[in-house]
Protein backbone atom coordinates (compact mmCIF):
# COMPACT_ATOMS: atom_id res chain seq x y z
CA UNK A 1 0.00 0.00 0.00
CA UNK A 2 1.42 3.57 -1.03
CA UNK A 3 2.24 5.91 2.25
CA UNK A 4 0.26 8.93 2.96
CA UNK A 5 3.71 10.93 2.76
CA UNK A 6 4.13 8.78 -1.09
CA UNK A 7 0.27 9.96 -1.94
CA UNK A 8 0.86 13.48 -1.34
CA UNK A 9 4.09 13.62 -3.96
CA UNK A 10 2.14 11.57 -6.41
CA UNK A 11 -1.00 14.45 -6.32
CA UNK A 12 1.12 16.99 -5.92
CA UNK A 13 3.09 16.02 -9.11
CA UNK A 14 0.16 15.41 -10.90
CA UNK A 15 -1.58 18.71 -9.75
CA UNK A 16 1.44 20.67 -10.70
CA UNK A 17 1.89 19.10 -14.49
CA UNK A 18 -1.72 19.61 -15.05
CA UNK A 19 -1.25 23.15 -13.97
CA UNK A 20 1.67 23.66 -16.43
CA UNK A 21 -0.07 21.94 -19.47
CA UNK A 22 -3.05 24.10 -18.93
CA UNK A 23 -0.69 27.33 -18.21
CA UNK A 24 1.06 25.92 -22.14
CA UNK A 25 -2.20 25.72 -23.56
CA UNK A 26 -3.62 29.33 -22.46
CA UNK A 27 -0.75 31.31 -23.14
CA UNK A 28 1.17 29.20 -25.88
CA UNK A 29 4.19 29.13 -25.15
CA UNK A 30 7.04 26.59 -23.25
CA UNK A 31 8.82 29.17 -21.26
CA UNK A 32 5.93 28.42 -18.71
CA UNK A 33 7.81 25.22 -17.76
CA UNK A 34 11.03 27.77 -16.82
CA UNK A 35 9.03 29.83 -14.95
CA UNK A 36 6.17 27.96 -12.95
CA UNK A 37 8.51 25.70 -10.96
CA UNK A 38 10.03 29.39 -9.32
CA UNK A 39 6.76 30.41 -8.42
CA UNK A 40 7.02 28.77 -4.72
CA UNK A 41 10.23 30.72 -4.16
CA UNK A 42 8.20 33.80 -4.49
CA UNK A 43 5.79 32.88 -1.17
CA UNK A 44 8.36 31.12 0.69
CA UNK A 45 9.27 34.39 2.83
CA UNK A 46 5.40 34.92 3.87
CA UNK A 47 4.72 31.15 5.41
CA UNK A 48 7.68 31.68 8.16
CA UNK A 49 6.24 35.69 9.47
CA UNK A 50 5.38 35.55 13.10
CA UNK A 51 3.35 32.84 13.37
CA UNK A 52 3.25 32.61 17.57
CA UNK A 53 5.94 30.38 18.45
CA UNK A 54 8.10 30.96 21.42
CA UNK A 55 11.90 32.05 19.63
CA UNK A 56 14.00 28.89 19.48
CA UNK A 57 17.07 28.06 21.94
CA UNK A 58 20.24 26.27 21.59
CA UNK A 59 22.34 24.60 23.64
CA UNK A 60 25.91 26.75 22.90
CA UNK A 61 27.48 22.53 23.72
CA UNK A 62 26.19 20.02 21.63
CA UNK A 63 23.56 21.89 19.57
CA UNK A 64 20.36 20.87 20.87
CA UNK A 65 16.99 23.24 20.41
CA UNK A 66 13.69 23.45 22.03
CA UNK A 67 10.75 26.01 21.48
CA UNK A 68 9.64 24.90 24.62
CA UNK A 69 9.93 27.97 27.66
CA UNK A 70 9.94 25.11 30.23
CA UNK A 71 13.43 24.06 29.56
CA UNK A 72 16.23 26.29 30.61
CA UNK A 73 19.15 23.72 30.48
CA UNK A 74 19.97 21.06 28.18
CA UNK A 75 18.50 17.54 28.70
CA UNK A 76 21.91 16.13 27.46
CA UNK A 77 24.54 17.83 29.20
CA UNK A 78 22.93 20.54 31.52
CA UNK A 79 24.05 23.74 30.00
CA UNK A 80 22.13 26.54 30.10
CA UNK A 81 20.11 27.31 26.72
CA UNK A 82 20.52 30.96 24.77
CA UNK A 83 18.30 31.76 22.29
CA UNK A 84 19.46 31.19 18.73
């Protein structure tokens, strides 16, 4: 049985050819295909704004993060977290 992970890909490929055929078709021409798979980049700076998270913080040791404001020290090696 395909994944749900697998499924996704598989409709999302599908969605996006159909997408650039019909974007060929209605303004005839190929340089659609060099242009549509870009698109994405534009938006990619507007799904990370503020969305409500505490800021993350790192462990300055071994590198570990946590969003969560309940841990101060690191769960490895018990160094105290700064924010990253």
């Amino acid at each position: 049985m395909v994944g749900s992970r697998t499924l996704t890909a598989l409709v999302g490929i599908a969605v996006s050819v159909a997408i650039s055929v019909a974007a060929w078709y209605y303004f005839d021409t190929l340089l659609v295909f060099l242009v549509l798979p870009f698109v994405p980049l534009l938006f990619r700076g507007l799904s990370r704004a503020d969305d409500g998270r505490a800021p993350a913080r790192e462990c300055p040791t071994c590198g570990f993060t946590t969003r969560s404001s309940e841990v101060r020290y690191c769960p490895r090696d018990g160094s105290e977290l700064r924010e990253s």
